[in-house]
N, C-alpha and C. Protein backbone atom coordinates (compact mmCIF):
# COMPACT_ATOMS: atom_id res chain seq x y z
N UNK A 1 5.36 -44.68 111.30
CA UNK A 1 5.69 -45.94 110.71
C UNK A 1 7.18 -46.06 110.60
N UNK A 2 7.68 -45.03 110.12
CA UNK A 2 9.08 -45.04 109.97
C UNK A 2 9.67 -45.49 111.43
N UNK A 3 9.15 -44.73 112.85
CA UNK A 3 9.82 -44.89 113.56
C UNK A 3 9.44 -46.34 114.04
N UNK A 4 8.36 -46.83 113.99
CA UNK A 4 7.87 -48.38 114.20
C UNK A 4 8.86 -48.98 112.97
N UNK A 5 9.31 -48.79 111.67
CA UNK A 5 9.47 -49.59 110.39
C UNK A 5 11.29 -49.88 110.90
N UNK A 6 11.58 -48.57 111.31
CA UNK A 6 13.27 -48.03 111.61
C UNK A 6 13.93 -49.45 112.19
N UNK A 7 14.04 -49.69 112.03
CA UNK A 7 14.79 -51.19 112.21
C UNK A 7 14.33 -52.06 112.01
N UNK A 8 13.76 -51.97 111.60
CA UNK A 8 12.60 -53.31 110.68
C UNK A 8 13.57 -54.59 111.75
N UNK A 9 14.26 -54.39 110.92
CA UNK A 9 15.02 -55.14 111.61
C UNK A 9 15.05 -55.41 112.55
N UNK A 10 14.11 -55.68 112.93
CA UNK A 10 14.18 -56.08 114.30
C UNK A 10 14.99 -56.25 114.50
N UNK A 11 15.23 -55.76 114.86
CA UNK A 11 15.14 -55.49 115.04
C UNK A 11 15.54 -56.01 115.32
N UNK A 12 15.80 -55.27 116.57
CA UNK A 12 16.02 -54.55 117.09
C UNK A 12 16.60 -56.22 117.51
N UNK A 13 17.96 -55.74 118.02
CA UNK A 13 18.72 -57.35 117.88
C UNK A 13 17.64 -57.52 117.75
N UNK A 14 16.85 -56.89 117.76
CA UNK A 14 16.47 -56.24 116.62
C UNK A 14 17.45 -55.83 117.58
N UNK A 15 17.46 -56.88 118.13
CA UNK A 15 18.77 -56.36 118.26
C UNK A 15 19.44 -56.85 119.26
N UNK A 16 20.60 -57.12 118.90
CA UNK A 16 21.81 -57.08 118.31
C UNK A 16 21.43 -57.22 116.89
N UNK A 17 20.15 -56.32 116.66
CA UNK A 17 19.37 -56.09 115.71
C UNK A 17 20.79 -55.97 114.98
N UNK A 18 21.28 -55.76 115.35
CA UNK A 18 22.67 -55.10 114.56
C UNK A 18 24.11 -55.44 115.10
N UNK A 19 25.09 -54.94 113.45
CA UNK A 19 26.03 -54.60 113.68
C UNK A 19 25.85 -53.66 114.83
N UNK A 20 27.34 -54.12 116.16
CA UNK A 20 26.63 -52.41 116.59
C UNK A 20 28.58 -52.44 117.19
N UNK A 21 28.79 -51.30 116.90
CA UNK A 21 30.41 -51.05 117.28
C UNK A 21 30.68 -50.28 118.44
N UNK A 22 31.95 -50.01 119.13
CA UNK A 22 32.14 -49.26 120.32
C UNK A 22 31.73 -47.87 119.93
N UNK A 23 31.36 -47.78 121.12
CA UNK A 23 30.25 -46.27 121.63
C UNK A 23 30.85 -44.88 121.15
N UNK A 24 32.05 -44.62 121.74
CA UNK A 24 32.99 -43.37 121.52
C UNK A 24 34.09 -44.06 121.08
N UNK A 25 34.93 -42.85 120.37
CA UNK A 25 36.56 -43.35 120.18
C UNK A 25 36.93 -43.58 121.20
N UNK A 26 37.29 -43.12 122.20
CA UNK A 26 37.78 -43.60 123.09
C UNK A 26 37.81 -44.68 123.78
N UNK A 27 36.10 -45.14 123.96
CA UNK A 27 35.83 -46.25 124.77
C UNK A 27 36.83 -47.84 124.35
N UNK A 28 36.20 -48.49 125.18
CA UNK A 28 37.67 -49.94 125.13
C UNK A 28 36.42 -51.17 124.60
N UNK A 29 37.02 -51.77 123.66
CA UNK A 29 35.60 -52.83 123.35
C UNK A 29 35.70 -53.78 124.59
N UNK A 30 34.54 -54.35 125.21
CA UNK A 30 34.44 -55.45 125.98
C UNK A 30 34.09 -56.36 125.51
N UNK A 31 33.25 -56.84 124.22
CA UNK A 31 32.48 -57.97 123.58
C UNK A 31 32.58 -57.22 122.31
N UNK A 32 32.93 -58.30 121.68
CA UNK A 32 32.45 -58.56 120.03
C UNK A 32 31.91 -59.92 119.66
N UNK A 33 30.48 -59.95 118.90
CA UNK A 33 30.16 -61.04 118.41
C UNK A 33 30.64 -60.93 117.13
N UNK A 34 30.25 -61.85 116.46
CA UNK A 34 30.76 -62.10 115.25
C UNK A 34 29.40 -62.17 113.94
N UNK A 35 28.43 -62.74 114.89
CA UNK A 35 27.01 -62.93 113.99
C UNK A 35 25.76 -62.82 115.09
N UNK A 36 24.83 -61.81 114.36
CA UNK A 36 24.02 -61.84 115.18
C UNK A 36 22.52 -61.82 114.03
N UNK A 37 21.63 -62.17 114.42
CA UNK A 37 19.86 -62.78 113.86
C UNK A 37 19.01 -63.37 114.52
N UNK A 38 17.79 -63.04 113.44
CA UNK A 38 16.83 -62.80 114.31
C UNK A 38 15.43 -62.73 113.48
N UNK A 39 14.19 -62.37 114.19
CA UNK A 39 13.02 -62.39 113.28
C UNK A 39 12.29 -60.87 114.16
N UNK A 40 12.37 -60.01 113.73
CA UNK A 40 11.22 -58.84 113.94
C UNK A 40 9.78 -59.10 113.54
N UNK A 41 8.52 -58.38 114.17
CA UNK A 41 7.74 -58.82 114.07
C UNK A 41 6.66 -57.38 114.30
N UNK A 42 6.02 -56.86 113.25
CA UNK A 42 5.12 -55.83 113.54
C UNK A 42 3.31 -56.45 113.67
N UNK A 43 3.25 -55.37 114.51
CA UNK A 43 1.45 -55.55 115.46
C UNK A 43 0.94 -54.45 115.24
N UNK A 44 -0.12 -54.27 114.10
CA UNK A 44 -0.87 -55.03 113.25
C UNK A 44 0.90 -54.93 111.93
N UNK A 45 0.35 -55.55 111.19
CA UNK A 45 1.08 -56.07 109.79
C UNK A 45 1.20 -54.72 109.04
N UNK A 46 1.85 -54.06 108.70
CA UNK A 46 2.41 -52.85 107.87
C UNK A 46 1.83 -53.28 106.30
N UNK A 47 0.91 -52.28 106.18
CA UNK A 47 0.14 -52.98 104.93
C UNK A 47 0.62 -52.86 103.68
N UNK A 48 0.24 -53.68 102.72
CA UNK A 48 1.11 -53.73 101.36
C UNK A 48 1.33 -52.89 100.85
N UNK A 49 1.64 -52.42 99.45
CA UNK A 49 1.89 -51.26 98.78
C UNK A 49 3.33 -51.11 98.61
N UNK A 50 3.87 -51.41 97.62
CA UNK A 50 5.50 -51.18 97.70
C UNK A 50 5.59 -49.43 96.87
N UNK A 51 4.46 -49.22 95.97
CA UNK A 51 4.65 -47.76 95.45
C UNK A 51 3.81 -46.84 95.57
N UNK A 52 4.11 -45.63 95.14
CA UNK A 52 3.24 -44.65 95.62
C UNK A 52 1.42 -44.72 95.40
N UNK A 53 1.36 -45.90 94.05
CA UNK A 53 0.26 -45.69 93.62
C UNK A 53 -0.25 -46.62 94.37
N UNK A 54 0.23 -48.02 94.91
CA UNK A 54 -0.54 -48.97 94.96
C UNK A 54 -0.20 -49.26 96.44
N UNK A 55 -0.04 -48.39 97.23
CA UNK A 55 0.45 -48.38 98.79
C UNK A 55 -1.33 -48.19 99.60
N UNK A 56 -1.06 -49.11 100.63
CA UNK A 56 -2.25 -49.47 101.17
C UNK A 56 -2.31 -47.77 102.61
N UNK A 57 -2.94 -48.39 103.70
CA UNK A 57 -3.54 -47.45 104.47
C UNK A 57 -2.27 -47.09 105.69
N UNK A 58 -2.40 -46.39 106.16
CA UNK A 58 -1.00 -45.98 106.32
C UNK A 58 -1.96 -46.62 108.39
N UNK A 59 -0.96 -47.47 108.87
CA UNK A 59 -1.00 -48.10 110.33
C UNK A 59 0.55 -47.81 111.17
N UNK A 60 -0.23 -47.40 112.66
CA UNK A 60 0.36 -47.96 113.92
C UNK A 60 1.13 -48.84 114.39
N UNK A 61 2.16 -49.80 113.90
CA UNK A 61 2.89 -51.21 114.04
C UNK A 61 3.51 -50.77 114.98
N UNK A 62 3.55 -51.51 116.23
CA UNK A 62 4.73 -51.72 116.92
C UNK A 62 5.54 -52.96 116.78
N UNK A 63 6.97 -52.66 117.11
CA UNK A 63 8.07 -53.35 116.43
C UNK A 63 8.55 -54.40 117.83
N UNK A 64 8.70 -55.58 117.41
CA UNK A 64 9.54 -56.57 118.36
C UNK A 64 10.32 -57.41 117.80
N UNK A 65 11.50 -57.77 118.89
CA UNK A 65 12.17 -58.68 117.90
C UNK A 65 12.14 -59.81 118.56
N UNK A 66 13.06 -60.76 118.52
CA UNK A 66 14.09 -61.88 119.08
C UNK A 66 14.69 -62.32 118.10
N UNK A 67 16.03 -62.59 119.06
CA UNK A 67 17.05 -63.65 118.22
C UNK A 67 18.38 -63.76 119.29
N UNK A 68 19.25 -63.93 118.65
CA UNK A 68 20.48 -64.77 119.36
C UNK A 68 21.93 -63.32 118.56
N UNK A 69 23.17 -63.59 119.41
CA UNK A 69 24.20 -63.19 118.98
C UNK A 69 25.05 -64.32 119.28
N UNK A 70 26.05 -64.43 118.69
CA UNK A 70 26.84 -65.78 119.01
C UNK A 70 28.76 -65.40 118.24
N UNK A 71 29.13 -66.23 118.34
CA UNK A 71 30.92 -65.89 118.39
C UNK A 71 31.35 -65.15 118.82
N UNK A 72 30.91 -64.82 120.30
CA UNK A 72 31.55 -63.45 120.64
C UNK A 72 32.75 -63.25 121.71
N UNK A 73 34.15 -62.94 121.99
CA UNK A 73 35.23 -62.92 122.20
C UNK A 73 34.55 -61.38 123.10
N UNK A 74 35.59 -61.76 124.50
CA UNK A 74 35.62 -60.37 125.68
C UNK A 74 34.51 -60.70 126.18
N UNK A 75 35.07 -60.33 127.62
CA UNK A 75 34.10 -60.14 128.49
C UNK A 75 33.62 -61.17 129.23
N UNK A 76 33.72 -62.44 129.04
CA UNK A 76 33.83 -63.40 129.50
C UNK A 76 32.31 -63.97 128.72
N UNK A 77 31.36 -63.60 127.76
CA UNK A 77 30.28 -64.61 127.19
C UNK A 77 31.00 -64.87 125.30
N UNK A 78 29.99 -65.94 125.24
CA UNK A 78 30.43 -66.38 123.88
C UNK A 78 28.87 -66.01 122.85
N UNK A 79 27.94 -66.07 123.61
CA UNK A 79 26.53 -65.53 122.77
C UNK A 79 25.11 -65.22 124.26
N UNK A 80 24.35 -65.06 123.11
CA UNK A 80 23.36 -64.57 124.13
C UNK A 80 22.00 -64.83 122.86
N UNK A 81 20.49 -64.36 123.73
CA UNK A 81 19.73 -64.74 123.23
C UNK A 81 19.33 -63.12 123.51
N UNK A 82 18.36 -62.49 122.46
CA UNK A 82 18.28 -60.72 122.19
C UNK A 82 16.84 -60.82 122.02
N UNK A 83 16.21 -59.65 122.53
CA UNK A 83 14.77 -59.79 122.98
C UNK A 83 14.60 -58.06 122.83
N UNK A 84 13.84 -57.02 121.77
CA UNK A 84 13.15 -56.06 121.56
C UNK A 84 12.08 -55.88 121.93
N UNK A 85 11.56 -54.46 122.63
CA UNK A 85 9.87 -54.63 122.36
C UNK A 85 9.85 -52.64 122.36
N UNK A 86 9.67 -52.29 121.61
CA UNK A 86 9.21 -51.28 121.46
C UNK A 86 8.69 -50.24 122.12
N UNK A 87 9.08 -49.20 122.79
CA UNK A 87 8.20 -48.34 123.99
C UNK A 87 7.54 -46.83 123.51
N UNK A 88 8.25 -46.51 122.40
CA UNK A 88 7.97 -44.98 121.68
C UNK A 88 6.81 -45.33 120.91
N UNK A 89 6.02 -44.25 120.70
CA UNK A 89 4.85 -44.19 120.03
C UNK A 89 4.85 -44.57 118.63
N UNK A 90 4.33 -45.70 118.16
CA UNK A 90 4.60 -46.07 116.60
C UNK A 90 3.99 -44.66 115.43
N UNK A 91 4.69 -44.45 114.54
CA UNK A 91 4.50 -43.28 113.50
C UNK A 91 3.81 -44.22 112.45
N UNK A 92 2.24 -44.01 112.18
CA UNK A 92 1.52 -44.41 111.07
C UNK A 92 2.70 -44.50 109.85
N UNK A 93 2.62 -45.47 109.41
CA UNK A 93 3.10 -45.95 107.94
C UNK A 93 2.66 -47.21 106.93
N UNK A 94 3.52 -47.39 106.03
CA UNK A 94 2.82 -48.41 104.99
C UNK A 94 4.09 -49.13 104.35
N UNK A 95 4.41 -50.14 103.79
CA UNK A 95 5.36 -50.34 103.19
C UNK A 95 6.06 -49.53 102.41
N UNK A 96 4.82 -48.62 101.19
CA UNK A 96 5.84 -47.43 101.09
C UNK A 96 6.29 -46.70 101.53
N UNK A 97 6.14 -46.41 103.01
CA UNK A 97 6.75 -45.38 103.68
C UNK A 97 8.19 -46.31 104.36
N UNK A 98 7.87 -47.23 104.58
CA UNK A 98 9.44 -48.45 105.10
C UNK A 98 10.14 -48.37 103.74
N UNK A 99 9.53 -48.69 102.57
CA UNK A 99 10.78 -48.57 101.59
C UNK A 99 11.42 -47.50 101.21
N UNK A 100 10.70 -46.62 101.38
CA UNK A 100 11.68 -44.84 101.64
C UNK A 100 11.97 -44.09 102.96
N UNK A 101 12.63 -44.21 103.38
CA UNK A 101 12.75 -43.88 104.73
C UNK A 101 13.12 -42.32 104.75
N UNK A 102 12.48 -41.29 105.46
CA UNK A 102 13.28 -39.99 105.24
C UNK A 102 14.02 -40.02 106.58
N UNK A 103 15.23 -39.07 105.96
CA UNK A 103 16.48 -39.35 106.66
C UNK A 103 16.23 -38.19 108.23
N UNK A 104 15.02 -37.50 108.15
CA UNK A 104 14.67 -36.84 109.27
C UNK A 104 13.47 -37.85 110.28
N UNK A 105 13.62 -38.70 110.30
CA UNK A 105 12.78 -39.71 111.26
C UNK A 105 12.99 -39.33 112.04
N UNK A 106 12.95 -39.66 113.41
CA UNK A 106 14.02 -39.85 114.68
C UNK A 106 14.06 -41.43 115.17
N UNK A 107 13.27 -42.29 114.72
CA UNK A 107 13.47 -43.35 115.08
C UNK A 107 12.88 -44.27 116.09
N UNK A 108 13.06 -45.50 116.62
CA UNK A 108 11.99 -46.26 117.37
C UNK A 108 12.91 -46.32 118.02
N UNK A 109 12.36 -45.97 119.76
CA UNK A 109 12.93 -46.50 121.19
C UNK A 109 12.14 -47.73 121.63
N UNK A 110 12.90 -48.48 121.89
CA UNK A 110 12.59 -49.98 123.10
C UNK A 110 13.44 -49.98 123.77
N UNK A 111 13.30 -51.29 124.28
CA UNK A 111 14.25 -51.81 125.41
C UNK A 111 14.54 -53.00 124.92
N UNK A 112 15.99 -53.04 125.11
CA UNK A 112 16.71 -54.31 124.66
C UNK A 112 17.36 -54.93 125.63
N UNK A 113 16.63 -56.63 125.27
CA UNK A 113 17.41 -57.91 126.45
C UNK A 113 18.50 -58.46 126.00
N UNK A 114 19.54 -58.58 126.56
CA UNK A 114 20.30 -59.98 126.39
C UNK A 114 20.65 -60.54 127.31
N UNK A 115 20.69 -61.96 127.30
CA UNK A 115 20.64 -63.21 127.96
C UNK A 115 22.25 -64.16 127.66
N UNK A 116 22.48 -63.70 128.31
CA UNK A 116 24.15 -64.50 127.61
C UNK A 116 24.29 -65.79 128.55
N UNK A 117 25.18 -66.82 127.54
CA UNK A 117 25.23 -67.94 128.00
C UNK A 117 25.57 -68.43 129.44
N UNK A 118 26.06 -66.70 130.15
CA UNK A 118 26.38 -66.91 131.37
C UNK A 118 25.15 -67.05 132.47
N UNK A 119 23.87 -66.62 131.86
CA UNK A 119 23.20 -66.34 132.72
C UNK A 119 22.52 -65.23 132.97
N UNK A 120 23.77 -64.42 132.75
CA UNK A 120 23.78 -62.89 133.35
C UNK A 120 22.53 -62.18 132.05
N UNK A 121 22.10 -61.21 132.16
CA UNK A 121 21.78 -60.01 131.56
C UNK A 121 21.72 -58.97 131.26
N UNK A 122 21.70 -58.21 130.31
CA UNK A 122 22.30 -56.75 129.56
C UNK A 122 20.59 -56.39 129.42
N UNK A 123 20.66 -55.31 129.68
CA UNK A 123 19.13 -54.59 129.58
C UNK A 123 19.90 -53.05 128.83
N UNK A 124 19.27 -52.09 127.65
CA UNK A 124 19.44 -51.33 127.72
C UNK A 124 18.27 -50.68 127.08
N UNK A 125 18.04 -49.90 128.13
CA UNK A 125 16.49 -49.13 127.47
C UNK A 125 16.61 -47.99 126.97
N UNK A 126 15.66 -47.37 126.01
CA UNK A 126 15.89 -46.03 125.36
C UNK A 126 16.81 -46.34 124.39
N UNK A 127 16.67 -47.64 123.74
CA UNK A 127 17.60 -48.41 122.46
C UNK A 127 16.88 -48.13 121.15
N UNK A 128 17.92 -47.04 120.52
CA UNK A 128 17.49 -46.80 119.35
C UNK A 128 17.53 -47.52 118.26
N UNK A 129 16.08 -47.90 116.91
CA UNK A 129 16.58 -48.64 115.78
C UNK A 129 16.11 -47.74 115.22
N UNK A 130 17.23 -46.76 114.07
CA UNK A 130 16.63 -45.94 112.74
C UNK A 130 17.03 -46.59 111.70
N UNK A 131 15.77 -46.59 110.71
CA UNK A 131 15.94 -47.13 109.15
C UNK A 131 16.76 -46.35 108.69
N UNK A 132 18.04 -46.49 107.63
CA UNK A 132 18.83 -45.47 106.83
C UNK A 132 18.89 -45.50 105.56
N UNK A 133 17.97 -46.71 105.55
CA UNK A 133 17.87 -47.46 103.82
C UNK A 133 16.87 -48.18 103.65
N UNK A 134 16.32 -48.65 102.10
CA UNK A 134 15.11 -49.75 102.34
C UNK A 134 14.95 -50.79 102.94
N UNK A 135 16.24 -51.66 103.42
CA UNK A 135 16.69 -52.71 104.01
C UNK A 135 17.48 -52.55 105.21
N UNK A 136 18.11 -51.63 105.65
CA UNK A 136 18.95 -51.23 106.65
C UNK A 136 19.06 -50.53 107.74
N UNK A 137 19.23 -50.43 108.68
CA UNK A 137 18.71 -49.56 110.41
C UNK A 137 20.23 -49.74 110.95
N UNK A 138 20.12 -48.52 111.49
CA UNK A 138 21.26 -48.56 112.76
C UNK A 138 20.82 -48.72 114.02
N UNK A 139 21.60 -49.27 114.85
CA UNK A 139 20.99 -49.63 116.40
C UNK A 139 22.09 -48.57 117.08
N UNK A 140 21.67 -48.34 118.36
CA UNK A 140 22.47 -47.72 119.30
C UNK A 140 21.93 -47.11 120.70
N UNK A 141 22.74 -47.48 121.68
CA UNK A 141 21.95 -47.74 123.08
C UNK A 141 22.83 -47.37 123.72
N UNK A 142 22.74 -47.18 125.26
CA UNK A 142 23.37 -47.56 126.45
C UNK A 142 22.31 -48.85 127.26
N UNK A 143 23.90 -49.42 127.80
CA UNK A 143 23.55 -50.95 128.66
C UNK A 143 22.92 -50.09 130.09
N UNK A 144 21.67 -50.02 130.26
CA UNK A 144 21.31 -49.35 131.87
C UNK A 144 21.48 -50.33 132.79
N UNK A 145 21.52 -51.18 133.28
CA UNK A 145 21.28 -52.61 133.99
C UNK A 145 22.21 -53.37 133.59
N UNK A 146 22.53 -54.10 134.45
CA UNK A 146 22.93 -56.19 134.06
C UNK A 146 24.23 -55.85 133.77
N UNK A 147 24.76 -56.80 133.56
CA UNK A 147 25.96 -56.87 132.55
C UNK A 147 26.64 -55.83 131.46
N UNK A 148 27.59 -55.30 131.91
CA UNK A 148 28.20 -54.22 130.94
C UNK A 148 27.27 -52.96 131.00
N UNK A 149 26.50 -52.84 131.81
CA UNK A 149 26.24 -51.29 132.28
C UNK A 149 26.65 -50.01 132.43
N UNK A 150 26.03 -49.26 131.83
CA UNK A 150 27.22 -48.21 131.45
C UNK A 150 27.84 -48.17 130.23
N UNK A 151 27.82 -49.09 129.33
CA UNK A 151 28.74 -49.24 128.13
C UNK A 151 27.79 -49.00 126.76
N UNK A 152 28.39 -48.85 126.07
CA UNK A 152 27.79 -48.49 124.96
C UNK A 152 27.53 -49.03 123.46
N UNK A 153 26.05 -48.99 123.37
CA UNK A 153 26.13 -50.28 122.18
C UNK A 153 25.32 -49.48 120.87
N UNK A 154 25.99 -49.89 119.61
CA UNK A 154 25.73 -49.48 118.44
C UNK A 154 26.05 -50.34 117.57
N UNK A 155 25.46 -50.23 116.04
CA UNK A 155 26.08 -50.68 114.97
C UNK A 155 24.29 -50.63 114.01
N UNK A 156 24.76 -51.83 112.85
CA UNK A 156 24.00 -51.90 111.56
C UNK A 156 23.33 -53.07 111.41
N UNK A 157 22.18 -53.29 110.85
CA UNK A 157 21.64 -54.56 110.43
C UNK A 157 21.12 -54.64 108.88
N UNK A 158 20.76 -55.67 108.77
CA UNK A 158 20.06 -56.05 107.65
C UNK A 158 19.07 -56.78 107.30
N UNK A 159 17.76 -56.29 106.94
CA UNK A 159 16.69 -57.31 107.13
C UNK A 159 15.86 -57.00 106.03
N UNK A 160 15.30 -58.23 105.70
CA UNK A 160 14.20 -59.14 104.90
C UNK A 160 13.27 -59.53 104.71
N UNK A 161 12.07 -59.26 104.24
CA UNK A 161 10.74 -59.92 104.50
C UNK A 161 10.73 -60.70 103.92
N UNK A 162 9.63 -61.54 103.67
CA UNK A 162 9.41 -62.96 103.38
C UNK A 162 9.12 -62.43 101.78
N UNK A 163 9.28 -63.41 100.98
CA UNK A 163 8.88 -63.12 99.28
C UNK A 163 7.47 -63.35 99.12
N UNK A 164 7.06 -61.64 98.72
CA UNK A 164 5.63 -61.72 98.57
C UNK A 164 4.81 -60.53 99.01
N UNK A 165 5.73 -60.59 100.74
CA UNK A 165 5.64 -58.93 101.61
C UNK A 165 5.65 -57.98 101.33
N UNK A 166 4.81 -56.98 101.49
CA UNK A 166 4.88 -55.62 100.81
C UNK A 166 4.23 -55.98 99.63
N UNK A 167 4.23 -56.94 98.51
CA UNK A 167 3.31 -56.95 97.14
C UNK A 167 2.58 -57.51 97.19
N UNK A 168 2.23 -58.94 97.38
CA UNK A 168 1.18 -59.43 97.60
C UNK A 168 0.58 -59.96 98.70
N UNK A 169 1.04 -59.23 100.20
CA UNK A 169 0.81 -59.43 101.75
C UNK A 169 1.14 -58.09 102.10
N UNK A 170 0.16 -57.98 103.42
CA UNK A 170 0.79 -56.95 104.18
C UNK A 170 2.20 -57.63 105.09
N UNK A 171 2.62 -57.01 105.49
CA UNK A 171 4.38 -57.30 106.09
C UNK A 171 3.93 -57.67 107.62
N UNK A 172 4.38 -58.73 107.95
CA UNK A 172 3.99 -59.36 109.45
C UNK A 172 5.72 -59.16 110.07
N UNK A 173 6.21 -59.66 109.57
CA UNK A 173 7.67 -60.18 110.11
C UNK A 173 8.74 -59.85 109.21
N UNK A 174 9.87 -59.79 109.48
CA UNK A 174 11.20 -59.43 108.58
C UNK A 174 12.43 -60.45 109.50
N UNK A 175 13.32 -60.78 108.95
CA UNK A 175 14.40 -61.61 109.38
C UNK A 175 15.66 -60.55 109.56
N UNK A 176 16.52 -60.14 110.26
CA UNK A 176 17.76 -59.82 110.18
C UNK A 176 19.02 -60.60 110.62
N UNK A 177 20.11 -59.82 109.97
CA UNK A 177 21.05 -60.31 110.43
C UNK A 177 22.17 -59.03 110.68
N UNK A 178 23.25 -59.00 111.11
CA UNK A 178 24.32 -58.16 111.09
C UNK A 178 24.72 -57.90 109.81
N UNK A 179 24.85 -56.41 109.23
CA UNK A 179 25.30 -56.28 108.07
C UNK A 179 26.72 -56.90 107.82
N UNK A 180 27.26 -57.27 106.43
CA UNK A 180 27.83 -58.02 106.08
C UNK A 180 29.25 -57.52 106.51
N UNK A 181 30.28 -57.69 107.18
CA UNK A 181 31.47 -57.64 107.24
C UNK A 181 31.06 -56.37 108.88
N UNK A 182 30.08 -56.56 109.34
CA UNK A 182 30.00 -56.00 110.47
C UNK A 182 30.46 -56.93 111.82
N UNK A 183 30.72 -56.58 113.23
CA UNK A 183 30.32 -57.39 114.38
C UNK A 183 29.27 -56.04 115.59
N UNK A 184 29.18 -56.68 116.18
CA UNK A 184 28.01 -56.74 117.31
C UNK A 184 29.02 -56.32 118.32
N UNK A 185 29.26 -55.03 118.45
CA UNK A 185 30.10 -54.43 119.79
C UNK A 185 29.61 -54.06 120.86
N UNK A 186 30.37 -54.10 122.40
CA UNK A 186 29.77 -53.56 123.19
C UNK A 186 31.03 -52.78 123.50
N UNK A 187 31.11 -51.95 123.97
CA UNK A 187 32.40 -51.20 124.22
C UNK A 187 31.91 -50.01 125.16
């Protein structure tokens, strides 16, 4: 679950699920957005239970996202449209296991799209989202394909379920966005 929950955030952009910053020190940024969001979406619904006592049956979710990145400077695009789908084996969990995340997960692999206003596309598969908090996941990838291939993408998000999720629903969907004072790097 954790590794299905690990970016809740859809996710994964879920991604540009995230903040995500240049790869190595060294590397040279090529793109920075400025804002990136989105709606993640787990299959079946991560069942209610926010505490230990009242936490439902522990499920299989696989994680998808979509959404958009936009203000983004270098490289020649200004946004793109971000597309997750999950390829690693989902880890049984429950909301209480998403609201505590142990810091020994390893995390959910997919493959991540982007679609930039040019046309062009960024594919990078074997794109990691780990939860690091009840609300929070780090992303981090290499671009294999398309556009900026080879380059390296990371950073942070922040995401939300709907009011109600986890206590009085099982969890279908979560909203993210780039954590606050983050951007969306490719470098």
């Amino acid at each position: 679950m954790r590794k299905t929950l690990g970016l809740l955030c859809a996710a994964a952009l879920m991604l540009p699920i995230g903040v995500i910053t240049a790869g190595s020190a060294g590397a040279a940024t090529v793109t920075q957005c400025s804002a990136a969001a989105g709606t993640a979406t787990f299959t079946p619904p991560v069942a209610k239970g926010p505490t230990a006592a009242t936490q439902g049956p522990k499920r299989s979710s696989k994680l998808s996202s979509s959404g958009t990145v936009s203000g983004c400077a270098g490289g020649g695009v200004k946004s793109g449209k971000t597309k997750f789908v999950q390829t690693s084996k989902p880890t049984p969990g429950n909301c209480y296991t998403l609201l505590n995340p142990k810091a020994s997960s390893p995390g959910t692999l997919g493959t991540l799209t982007i679609t930039w206003n040019t046309g062009k596309v960024s594919t990078a598969k074997g794109f990691k989202i780990k939860q690091t908090a009840a609300t929070t996941a780090t992303t981090t990838g290499k671009i294999t394909s398309g556009q900026f291939a080879g380059k390296t993408i990371k950073g942070t998000v922040s995401f939300a379920p709907k009011k109600g999720d986890c206590v009085n629903s099982d969890l279908s969907q979560v909203s993210y966005t780039n954590k606050k004072g983050t951007k969306f790097v490719i470098g």
